[in-house]
Protein backbone atom coordinates (compact mmCIF):
# COMPACT_ATOMS: atom_id res chain seq x y z
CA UNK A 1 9.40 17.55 16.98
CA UNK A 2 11.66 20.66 17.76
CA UNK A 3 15.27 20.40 18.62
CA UNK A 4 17.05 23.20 19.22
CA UNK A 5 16.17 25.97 16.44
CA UNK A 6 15.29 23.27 14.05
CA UNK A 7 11.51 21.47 13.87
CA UNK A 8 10.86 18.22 12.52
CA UNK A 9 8.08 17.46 10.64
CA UNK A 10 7.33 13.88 9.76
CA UNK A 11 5.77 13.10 6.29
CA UNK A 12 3.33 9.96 5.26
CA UNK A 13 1.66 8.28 2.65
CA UNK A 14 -1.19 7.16 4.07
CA UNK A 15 -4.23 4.70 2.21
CA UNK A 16 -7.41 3.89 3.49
CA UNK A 17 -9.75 1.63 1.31
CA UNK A 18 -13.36 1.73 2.86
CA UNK A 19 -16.06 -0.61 2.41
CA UNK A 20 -19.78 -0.82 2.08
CA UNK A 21 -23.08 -2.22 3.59
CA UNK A 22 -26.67 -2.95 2.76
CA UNK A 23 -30.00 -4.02 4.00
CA UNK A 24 -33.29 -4.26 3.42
CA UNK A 25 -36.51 -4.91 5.68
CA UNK A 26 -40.49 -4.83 5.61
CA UNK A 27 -42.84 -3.51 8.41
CA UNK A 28 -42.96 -6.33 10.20
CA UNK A 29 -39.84 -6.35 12.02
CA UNK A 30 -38.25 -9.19 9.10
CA UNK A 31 -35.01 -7.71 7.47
CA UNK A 32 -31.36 -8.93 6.12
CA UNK A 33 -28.52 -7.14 4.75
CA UNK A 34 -24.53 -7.63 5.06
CA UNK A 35 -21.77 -5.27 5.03
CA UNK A 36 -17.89 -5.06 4.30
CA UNK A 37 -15.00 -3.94 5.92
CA UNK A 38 -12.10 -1.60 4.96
CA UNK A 39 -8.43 -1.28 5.96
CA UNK A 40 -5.67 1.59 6.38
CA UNK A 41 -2.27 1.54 5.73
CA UNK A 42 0.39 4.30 6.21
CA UNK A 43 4.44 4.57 5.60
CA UNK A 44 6.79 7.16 6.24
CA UNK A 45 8.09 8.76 3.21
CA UNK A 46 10.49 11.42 4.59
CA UNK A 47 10.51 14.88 6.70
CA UNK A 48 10.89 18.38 6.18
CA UNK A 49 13.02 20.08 8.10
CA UNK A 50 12.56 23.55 9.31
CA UNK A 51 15.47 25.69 10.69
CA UNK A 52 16.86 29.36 10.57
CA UNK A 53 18.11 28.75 6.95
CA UNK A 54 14.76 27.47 5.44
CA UNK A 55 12.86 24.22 4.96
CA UNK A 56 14.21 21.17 3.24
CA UNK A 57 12.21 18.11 2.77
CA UNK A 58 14.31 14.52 2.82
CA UNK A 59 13.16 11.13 1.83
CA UNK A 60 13.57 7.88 3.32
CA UNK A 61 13.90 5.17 0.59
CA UNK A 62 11.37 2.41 0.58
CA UNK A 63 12.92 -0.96 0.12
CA UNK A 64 9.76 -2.25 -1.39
CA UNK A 65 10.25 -0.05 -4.16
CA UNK A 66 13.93 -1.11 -4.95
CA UNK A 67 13.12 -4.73 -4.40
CA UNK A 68 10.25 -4.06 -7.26
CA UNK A 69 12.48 -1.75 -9.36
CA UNK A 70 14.79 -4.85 -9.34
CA UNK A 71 12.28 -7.79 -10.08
CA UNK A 72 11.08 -5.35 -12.84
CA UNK A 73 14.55 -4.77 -14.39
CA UNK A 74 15.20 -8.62 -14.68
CA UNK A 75 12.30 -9.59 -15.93
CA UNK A 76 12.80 -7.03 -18.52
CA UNK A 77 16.33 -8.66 -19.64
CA UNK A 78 14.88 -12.15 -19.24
CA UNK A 79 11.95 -11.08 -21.85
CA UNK A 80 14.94 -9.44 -23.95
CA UNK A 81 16.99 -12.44 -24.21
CA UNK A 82 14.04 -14.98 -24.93
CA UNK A 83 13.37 -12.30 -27.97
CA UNK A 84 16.85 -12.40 -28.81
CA UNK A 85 16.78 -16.07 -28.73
CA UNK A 86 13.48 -16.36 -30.88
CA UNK A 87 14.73 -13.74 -33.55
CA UNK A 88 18.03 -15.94 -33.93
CA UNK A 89 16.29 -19.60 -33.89
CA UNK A 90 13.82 -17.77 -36.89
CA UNK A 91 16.91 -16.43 -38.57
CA UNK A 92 18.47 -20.20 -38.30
CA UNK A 93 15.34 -22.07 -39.60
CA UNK A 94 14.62 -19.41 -42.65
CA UNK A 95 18.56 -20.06 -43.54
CA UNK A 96 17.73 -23.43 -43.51
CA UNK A 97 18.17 -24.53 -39.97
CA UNK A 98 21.90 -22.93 -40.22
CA UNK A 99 23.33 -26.24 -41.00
CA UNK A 100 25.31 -26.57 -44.47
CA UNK A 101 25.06 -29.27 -46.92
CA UNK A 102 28.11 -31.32 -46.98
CA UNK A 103 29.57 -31.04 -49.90
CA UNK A 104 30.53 -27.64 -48.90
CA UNK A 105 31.98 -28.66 -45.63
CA UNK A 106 34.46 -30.60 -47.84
CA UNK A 107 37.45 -29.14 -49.46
């Protein structure tokens, strides 16, 4: 795309995932086989940008990745605290459940 001095070039991640077939058959016109499909899947990623003063390439963010980022992050601190938690109920129980005997609770 060219606007002005300045071109556009549009940038992509694009996937494609094939499949496969077979088959077999004898002389006498008998056979079988079976196959598989495949799919393709693109997203833009960013451009680059060409103008008098050189190229420059910019990205577009991908939600998907900053929604996983997040999910990652707190299920990170969720795994840290239920450590936490286990480390301190161990600590409690080898302490002898963290409870005192009474006669020291009495002064």
């Amino acid at each position: 795309m060219r606007n002005g001095d300045h071109v556009i070039v549009p940038v992509a991640r694009v996937q494609l995932i094939g499949g496969g077939g077979f088959g077999r058959g004898s002389g006498d016109g008998e056979g079988a086989g079976g196959g598989g499909g495949g799919s393709i899947d693109a997203a833009p990623v960013g451009f680059i940008e060409l103008g008098p003063s050189g190229a420059r390439f910019e990205s577009i963010p991908d939600p998907v990745a900053t929604a996983r980022a997040v999910r990652t992050g707190a299920a990170a601190l969720t795994t840290l605290a239920g450590a936490l938690a286990g480390v301190t109920a161990l600590r409690r129980r080898r302490d002898g459940g963290g409870r005192r005997p009474i006669g020291l609770l009495r002064r």
